[in-house]
N, C-alpha and C. Protein backbone atom coordinates (compact mmCIF):
# COMPACT_ATOMS: atom_id res chain seq x y z
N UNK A 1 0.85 -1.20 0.00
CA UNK A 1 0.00 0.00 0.00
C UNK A 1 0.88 1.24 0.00
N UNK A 2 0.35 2.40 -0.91
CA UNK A 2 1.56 3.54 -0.93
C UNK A 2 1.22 4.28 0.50
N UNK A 3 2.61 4.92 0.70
CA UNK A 3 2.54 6.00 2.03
C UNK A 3 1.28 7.07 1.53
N UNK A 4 0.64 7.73 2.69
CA UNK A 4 -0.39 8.35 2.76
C UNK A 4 0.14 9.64 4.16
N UNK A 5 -0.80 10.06 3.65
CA UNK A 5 -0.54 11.86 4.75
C UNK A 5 -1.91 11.64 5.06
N UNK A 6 -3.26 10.76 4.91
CA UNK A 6 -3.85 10.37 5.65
C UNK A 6 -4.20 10.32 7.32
N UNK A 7 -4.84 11.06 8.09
CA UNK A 7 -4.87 10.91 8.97
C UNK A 7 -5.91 9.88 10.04
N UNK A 8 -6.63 9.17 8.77
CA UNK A 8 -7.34 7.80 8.81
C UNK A 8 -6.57 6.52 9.26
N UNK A 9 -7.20 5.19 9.49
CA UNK A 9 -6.42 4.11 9.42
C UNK A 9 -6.34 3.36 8.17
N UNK A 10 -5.56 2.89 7.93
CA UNK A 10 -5.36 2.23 6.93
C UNK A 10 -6.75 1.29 6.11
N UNK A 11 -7.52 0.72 7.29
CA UNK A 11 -8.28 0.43 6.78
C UNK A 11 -9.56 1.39 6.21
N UNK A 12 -9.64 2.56 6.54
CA UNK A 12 -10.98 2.94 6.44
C UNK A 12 -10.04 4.07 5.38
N UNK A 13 -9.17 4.08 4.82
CA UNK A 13 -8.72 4.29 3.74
C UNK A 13 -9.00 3.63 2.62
N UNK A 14 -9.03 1.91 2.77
CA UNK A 14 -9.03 0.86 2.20
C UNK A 14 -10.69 1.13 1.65
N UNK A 15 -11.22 1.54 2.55
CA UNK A 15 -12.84 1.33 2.50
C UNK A 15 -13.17 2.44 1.81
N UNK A 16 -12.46 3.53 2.14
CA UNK A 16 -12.65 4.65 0.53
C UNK A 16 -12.44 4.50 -0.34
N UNK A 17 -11.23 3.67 -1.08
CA UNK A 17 -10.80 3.59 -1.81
C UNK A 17 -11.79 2.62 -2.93
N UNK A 18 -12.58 1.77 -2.10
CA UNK A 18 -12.90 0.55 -2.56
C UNK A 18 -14.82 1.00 -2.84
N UNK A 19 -15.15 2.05 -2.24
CA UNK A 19 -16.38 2.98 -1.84
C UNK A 19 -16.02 3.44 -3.40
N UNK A 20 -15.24 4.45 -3.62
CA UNK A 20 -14.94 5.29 -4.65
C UNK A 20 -14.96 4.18 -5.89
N UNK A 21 -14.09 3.21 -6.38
CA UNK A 21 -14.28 2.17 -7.39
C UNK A 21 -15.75 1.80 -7.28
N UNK A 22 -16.38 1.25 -6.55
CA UNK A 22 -17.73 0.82 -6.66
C UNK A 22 -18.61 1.60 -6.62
N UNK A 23 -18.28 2.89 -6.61
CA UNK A 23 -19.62 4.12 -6.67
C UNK A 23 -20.52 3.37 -5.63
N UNK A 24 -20.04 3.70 -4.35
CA UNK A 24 -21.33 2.89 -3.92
C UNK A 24 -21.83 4.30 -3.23
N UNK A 25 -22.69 4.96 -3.38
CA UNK A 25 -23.49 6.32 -3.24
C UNK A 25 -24.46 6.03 -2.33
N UNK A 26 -25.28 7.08 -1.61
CA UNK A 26 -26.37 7.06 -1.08
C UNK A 26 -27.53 7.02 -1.80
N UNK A 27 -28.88 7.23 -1.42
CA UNK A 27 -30.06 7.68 -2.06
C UNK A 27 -30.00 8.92 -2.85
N UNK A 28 -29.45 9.47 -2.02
CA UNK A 28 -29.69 11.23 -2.84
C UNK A 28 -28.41 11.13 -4.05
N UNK A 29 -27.80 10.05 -4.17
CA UNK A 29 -27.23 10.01 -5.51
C UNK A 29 -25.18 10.96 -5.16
N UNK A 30 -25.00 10.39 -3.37
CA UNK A 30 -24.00 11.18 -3.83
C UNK A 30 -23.20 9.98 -2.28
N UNK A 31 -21.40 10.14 -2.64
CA UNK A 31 -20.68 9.18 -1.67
C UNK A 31 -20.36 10.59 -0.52
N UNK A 32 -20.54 10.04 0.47
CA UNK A 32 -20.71 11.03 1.76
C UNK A 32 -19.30 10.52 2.32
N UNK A 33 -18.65 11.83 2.61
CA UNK A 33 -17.16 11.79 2.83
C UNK A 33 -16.89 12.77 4.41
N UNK A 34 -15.76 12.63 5.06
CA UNK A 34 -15.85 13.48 6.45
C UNK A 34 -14.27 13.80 6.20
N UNK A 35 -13.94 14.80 7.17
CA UNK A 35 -12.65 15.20 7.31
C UNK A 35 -12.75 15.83 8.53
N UNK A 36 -11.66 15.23 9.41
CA UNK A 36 -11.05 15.96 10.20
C UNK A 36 -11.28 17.57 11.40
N UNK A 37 -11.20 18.33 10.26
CA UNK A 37 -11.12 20.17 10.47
C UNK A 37 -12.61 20.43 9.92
N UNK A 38 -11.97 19.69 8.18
CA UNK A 38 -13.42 20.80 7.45
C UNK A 38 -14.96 19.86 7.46
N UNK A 39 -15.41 18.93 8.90
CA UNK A 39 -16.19 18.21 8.45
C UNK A 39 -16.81 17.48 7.73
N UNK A 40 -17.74 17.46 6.81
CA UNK A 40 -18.36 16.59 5.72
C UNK A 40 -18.31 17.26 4.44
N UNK A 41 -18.71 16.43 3.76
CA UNK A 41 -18.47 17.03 2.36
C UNK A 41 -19.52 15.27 1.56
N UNK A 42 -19.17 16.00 0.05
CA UNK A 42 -19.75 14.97 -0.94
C UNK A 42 -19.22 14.65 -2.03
N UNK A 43 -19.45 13.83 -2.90
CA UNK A 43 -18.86 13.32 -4.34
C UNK A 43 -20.50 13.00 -5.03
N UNK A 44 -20.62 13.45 -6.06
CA UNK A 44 -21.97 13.09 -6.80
C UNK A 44 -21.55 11.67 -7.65
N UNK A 45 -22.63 10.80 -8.05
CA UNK A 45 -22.13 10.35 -8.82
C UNK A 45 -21.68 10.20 -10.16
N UNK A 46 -22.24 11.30 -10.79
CA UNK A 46 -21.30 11.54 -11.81
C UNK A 46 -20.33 12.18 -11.56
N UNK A 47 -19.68 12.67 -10.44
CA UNK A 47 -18.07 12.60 -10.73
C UNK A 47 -17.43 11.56 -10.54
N UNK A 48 -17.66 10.82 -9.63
CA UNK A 48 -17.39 9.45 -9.68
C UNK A 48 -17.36 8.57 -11.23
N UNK A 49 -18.62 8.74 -11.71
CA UNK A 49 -18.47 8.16 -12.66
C UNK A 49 -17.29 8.29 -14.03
N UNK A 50 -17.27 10.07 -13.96
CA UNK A 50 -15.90 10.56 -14.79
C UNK A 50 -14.55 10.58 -14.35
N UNK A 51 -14.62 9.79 -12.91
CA UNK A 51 -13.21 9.90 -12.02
C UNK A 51 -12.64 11.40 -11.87
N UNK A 52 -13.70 12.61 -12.25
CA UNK A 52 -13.17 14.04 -12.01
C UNK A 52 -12.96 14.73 -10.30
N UNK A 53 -13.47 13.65 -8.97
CA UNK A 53 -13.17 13.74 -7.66
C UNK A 53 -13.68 14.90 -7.41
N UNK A 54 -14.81 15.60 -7.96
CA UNK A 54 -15.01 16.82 -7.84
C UNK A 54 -16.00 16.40 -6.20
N UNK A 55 -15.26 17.07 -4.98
CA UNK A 55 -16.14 16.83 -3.49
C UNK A 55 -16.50 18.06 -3.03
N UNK A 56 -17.85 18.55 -2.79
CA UNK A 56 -18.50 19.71 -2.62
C UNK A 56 -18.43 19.52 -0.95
N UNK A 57 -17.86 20.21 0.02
CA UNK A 57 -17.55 20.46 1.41
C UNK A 57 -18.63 21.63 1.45
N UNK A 58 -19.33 20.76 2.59
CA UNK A 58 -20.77 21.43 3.40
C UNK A 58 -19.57 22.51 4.06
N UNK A 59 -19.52 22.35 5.16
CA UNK A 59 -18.32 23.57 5.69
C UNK A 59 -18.18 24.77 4.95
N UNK A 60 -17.46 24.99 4.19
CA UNK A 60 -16.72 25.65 3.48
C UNK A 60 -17.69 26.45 2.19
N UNK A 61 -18.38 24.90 1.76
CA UNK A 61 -19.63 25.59 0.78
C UNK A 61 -18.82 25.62 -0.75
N UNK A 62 -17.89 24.79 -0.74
CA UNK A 62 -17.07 25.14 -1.84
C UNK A 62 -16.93 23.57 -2.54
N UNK A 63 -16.42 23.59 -4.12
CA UNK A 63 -16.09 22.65 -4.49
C UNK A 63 -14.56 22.33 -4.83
N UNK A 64 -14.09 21.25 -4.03
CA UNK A 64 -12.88 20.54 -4.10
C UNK A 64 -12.24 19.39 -5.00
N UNK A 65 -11.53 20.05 -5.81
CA UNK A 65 -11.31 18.70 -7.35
C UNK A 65 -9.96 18.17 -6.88
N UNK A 66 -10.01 16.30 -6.80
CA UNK A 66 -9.01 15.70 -6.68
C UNK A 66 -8.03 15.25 -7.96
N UNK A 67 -7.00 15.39 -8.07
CA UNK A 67 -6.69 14.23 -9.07
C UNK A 67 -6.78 12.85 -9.31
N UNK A 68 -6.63 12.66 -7.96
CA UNK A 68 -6.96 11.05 -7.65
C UNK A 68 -7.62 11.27 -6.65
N UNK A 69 -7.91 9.16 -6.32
CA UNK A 69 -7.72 9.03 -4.79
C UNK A 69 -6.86 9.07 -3.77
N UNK A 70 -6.01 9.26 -4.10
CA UNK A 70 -4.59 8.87 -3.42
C UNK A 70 -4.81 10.35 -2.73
N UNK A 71 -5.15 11.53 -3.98
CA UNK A 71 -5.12 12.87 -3.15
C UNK A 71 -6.23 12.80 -2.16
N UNK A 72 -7.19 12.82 -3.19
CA UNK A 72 -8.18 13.14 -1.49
C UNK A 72 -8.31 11.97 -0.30
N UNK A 73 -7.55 11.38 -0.03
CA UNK A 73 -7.13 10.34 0.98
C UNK A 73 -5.90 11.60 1.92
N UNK A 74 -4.91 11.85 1.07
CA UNK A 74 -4.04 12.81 1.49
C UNK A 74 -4.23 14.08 1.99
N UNK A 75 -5.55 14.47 1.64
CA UNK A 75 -6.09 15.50 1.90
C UNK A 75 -7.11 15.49 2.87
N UNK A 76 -6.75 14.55 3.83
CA UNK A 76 -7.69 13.99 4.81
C UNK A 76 -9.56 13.21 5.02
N UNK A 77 -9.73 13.51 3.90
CA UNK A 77 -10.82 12.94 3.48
C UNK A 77 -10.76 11.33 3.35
N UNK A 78 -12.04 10.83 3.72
CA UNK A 78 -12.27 9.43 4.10
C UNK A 78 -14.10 9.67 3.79
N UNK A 79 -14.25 8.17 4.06
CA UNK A 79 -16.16 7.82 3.70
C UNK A 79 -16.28 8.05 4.80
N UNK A 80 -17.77 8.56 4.94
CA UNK A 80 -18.07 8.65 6.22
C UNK A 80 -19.27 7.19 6.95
């Protein structure tokens, strides 16, 4: 498994990672994500579906584009 700046465990990294490949979404059509500082946030599934990581943070009110998963793992984000 690559090094991570993750402040998750390894496994519930594992479980994002594996969340994110399987689009596995809620009802309202979106993967519900938490962090740390900036609380919750979201992924719709069509970004998922285009792998564009685009995660809209309730907090902040803003939208956050990953390159990967690897980033937004690094960027403290995890499933919630």
């Amino acid at each position: 498994m690559a090094t991570t700046l993750s402040p998750w465990s390894a496994s519930l990294q594992q479980q994002t990672r594996d969340a994110i490949d399987e689009m596995r979404v809620a009802p309202d059509g979106a993967l519900h994500l938490k962090h740390k500082a900036l609380g919750y946030g979201s992924i719709t599934m069509e970004s998922l579906a285009s792998k564009s990581f685009v995660l809209r943070s309730k907090k902040i009110d803003t939208d956050i584009r990953f390159d990967d998963v690897q980033a937004l793992l690094d960027a403290g984000w995890a499933i919630d």
